[in-house]
PDB file of N, CA and C in Angstrom:
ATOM      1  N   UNK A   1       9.528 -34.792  50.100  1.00  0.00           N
ATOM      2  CA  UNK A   1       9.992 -36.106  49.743  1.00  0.00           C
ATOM      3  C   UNK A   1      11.128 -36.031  48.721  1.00  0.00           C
ATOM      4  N   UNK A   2      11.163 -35.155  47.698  1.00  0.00           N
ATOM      5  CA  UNK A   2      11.703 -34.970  47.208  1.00  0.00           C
ATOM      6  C   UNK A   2      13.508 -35.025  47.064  1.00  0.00           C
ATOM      7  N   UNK A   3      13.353 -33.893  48.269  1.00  0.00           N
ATOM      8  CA  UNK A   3      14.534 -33.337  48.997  1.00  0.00           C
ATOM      9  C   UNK A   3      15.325 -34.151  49.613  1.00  0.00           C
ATOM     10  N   UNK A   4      14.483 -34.967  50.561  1.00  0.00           N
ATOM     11  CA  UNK A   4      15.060 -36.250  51.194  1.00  0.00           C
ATOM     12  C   UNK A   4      15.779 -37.007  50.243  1.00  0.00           C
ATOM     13  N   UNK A   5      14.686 -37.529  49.136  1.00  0.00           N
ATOM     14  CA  UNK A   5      15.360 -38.331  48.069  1.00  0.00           C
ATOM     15  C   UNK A   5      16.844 -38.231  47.385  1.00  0.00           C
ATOM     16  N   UNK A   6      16.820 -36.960  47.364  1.00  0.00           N
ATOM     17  CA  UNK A   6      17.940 -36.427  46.333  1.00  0.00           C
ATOM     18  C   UNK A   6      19.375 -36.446  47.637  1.00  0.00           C
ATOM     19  N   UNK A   7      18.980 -36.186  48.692  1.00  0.00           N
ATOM     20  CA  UNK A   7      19.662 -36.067  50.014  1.00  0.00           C
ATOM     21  C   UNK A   7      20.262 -37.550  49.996  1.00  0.00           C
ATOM     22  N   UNK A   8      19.336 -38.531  50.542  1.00  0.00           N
ATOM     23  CA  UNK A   8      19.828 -39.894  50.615  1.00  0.00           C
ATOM     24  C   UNK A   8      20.409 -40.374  48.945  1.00  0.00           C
ATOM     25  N   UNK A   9      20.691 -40.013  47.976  1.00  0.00           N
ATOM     26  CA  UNK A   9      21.259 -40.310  46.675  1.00  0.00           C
ATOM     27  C   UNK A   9      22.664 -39.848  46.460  1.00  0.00           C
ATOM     28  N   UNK A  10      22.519 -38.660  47.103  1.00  0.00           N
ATOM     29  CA  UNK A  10      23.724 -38.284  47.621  1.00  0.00           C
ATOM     30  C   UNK A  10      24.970 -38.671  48.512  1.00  0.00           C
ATOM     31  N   UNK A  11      24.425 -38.561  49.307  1.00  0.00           N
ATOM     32  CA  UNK A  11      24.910 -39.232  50.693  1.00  0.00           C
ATOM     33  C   UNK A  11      25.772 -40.480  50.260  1.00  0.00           C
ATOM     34  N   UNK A  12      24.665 -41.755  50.083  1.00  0.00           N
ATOM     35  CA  UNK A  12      24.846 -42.810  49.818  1.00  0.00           C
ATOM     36  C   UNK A  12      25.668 -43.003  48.473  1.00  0.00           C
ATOM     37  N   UNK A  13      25.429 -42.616  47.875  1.00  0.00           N
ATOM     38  CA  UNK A  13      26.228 -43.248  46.458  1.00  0.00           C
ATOM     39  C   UNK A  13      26.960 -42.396  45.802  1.00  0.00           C
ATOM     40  N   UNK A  14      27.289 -40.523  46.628  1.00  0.00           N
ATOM     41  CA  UNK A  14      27.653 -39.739  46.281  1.00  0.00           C
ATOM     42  C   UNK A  14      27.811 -39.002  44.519  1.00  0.00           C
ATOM     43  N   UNK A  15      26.267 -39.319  44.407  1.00  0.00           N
ATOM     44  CA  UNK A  15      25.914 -38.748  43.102  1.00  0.00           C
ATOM     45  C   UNK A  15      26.112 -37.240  43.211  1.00  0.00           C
ATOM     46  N   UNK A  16      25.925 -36.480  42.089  1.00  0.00           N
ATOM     47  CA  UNK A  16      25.245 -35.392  41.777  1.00  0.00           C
ATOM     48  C   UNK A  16      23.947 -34.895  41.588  1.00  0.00           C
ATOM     49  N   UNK A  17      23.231 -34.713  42.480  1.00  0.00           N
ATOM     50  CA  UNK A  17      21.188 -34.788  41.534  1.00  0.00           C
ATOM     51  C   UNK A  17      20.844 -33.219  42.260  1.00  0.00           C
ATOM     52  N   UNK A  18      20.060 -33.517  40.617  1.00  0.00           N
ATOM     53  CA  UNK A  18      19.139 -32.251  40.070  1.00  0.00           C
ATOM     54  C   UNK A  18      17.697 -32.462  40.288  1.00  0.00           C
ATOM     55  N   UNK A  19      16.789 -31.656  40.680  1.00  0.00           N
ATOM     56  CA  UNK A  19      15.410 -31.748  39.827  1.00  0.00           C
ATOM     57  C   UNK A  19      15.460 -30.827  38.812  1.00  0.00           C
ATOM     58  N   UNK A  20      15.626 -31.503  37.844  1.00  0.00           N
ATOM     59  CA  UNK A  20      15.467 -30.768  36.374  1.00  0.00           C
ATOM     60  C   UNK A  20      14.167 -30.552  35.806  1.00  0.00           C
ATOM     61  N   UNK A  21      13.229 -30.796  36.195  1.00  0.00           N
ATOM     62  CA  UNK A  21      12.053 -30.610  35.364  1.00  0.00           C
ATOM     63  C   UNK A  21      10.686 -30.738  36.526  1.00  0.00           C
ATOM     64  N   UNK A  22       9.380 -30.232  35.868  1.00  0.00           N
ATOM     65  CA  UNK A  22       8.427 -30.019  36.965  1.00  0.00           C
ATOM     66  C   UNK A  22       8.112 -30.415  37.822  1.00  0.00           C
ATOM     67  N   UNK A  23       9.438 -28.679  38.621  1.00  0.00           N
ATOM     68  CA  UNK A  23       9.696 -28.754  39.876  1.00  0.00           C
ATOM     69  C   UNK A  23       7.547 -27.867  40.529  1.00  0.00           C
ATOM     70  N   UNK A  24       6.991 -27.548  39.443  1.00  0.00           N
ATOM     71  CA  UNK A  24       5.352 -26.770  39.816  1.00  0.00           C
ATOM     72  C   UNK A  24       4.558 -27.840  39.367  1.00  0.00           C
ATOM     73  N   UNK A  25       4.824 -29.219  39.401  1.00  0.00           N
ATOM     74  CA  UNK A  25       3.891 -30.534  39.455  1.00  0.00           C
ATOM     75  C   UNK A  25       3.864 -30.956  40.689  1.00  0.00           C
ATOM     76  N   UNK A  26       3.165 -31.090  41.774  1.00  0.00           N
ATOM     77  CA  UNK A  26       3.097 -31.889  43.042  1.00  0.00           C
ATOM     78  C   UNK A  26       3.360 -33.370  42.663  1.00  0.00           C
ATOM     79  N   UNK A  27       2.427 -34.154  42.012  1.00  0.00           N
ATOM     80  CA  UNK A  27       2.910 -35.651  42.484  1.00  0.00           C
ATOM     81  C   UNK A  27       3.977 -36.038  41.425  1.00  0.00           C
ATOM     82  N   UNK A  28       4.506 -35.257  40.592  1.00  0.00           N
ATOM     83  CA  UNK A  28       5.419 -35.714  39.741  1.00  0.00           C
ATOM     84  C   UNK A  28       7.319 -34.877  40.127  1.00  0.00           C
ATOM     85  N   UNK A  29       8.385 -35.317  39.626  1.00  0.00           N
ATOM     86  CA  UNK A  29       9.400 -34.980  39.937  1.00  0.00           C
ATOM     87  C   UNK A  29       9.791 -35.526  38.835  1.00  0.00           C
ATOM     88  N   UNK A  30      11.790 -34.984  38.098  1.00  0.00           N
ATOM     89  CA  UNK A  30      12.187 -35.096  36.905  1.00  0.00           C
ATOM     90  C   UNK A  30      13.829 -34.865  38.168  1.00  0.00           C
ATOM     91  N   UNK A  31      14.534 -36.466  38.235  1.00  0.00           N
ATOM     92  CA  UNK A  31      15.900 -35.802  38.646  1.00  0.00           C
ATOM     93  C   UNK A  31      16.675 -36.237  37.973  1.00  0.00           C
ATOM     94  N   UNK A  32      17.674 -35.638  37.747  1.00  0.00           N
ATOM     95  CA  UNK A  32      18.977 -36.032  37.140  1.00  0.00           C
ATOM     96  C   UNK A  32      20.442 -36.329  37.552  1.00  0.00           C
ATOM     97  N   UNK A  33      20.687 -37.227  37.560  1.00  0.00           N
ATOM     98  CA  UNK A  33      22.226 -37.468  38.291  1.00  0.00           C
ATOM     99  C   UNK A  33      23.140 -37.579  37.085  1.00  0.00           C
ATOM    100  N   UNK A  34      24.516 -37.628  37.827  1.00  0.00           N
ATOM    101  CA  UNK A  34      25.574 -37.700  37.263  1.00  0.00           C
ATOM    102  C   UNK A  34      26.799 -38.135  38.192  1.00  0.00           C
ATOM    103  N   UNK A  35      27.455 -38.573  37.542  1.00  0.00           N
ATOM    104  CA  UNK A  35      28.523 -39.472  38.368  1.00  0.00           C
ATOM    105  C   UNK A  35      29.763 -39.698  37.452  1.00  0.00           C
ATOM    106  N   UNK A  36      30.784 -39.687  38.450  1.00  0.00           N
ATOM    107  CA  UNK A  36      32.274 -39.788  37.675  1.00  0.00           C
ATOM    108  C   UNK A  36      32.762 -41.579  38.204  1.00  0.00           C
ATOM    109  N   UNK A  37      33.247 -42.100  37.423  1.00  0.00           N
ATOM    110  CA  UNK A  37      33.717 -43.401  37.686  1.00  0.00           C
ATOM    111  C   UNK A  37      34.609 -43.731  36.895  1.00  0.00           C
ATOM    112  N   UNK A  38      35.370 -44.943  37.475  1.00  0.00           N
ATOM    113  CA  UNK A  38      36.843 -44.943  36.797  1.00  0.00           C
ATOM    114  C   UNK A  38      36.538 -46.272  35.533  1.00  0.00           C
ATOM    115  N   UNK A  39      35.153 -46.978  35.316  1.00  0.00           N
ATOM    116  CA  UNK A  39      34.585 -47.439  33.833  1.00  0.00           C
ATOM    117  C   UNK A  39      33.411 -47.666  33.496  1.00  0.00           C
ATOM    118  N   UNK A  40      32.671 -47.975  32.929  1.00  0.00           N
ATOM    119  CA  UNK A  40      31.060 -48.322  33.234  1.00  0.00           C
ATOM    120  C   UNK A  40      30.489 -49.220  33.390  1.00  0.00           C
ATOM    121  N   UNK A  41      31.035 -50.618  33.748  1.00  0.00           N
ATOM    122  CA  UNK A  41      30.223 -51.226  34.402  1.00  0.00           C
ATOM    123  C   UNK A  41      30.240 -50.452  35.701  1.00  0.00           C
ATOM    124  N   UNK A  42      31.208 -49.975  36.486  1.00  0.00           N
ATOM    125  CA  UNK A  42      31.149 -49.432  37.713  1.00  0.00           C
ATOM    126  C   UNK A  42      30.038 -48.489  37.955  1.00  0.00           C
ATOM    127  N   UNK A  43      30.265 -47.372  36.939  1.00  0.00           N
ATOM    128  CA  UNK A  43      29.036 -46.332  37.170  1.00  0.00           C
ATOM    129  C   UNK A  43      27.393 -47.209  37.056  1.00  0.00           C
ATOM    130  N   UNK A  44      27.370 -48.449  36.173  1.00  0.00           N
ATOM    131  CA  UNK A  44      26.093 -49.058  35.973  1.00  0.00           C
ATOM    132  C   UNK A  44      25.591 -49.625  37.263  1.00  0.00           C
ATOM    133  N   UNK A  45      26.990 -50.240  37.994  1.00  0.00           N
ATOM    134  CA  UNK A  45      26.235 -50.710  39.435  1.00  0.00           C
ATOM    135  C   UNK A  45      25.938 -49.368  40.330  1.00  0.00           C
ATOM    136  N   UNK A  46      26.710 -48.638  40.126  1.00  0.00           N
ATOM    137  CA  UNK A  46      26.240 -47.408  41.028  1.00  0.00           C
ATOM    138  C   UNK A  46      24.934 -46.824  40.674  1.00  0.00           C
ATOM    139  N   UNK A  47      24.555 -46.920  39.482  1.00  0.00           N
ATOM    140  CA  UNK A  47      22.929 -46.326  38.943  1.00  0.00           C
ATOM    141  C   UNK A  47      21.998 -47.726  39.117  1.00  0.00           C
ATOM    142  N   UNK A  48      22.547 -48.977  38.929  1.00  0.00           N
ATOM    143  CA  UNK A  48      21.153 -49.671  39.479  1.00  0.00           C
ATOM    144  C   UNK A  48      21.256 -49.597  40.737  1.00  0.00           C
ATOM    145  N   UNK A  49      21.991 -49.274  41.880  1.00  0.00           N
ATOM    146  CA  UNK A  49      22.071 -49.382  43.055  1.00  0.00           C
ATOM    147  C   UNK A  49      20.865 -48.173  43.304  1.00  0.00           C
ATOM    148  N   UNK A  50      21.322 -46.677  42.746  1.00  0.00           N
ATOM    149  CA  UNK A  50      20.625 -46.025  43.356  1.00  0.00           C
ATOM    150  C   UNK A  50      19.022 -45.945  42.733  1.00  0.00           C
ATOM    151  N   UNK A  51      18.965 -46.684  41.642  1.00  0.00           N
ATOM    152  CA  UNK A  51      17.548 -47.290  40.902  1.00  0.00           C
ATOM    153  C   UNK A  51      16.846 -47.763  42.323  1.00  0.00           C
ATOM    154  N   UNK A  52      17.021 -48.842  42.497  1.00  0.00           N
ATOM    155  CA  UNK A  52      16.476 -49.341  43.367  1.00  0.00           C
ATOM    156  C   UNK A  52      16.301 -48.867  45.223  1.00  0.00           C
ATOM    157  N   UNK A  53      17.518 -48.134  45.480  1.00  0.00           N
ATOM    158  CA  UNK A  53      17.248 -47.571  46.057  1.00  0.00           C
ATOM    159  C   UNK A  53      15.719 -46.445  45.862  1.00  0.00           C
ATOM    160  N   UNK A  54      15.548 -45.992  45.079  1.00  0.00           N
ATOM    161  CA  UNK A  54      14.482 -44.945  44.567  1.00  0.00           C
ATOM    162  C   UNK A  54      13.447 -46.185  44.755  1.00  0.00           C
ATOM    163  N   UNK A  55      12.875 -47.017  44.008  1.00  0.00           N
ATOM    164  CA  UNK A  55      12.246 -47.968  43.895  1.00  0.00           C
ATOM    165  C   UNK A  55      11.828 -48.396  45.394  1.00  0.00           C
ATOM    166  N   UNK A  56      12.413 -48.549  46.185  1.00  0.00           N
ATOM    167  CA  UNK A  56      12.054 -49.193  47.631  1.00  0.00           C
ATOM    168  C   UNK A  56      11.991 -48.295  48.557  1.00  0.00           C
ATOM    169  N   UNK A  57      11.877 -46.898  47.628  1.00  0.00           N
ATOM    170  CA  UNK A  57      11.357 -45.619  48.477  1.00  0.00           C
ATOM    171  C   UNK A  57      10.147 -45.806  49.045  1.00  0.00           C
ATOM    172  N   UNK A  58       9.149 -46.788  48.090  1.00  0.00           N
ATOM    173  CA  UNK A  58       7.460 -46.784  48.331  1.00  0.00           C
ATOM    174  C   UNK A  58       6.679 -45.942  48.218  1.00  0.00           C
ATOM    175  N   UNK A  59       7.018 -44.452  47.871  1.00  0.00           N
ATOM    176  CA  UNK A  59       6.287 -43.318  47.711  1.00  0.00           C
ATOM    177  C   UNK A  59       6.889 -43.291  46.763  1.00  0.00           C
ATOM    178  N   UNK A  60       7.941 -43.433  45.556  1.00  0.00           N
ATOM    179  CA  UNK A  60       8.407 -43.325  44.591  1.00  0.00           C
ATOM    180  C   UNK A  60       7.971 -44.382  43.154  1.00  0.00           C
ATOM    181  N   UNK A  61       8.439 -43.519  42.285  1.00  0.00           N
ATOM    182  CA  UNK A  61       8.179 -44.745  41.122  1.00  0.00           C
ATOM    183  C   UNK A  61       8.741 -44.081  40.111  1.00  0.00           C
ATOM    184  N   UNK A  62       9.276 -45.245  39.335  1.00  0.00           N
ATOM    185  CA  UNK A  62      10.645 -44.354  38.042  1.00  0.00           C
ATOM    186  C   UNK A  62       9.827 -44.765  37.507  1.00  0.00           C
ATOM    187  N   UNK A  63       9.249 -43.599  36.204  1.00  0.00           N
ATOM    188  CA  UNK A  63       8.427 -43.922  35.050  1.00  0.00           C
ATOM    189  C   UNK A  63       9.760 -44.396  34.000  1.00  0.00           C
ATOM    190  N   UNK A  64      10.490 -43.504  33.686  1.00  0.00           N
ATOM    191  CA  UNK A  64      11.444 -43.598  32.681  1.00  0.00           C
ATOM    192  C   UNK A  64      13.078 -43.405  33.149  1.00  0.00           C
ATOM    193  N   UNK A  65      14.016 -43.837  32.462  1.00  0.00           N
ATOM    194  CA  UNK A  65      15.319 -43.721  32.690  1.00  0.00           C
ATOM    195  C   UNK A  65      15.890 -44.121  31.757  1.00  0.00           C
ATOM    196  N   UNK A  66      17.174 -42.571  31.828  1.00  0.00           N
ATOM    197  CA  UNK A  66      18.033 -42.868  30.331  1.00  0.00           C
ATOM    198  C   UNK A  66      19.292 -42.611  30.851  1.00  0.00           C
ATOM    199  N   UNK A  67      20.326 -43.387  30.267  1.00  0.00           N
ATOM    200  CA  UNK A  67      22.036 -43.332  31.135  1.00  0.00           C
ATOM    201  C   UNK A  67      22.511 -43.174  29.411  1.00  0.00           C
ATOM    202  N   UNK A  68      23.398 -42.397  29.670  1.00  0.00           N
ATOM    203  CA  UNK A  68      24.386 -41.807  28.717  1.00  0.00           C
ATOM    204  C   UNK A  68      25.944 -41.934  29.478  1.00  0.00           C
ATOM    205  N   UNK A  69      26.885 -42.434  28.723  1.00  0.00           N
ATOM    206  CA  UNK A  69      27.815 -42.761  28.862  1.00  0.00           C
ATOM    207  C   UNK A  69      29.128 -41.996  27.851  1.00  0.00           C
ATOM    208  N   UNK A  70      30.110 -41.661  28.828  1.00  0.00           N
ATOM    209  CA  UNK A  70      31.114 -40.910  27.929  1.00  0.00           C
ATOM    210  C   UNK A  70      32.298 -41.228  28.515  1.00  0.00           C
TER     211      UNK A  70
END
């Protein structure tokens, strides 16, 4: 599921994603994206886009999320 996930995040909104963190937890996952955009509201619709995308996975669920901006 995972794989798929990070696949369709890609694809679609042509992120960058990682699983950064316990990748030896079965029901848990840690990914990380990153994205280049030309200001940030732009990159913000592109991260709630792919928020929700994740969200209406139905096998998914975002415990936490943090966006850093530069």
């Amino acid at each position: 599921m995972v794989r798929s996930l990070k696949d369709r995040l890609r694809v679609r909104f042509h992120l960058s994603v990682a699983e950064t963190a316990m990748q030896d937890v079965h029901a848990r996952a840690e990914l990380t994206v990153a994205l280049v955009a030309g200001d940030r509201r732009q990159a913000e619709s592109i991260l709630d886009k792919a928020d929700r995308l994740v969200e209406g996975e139905g096998r998914a669920l975002i415990v936490s999320s943090d966006r850093t901006f530069y």
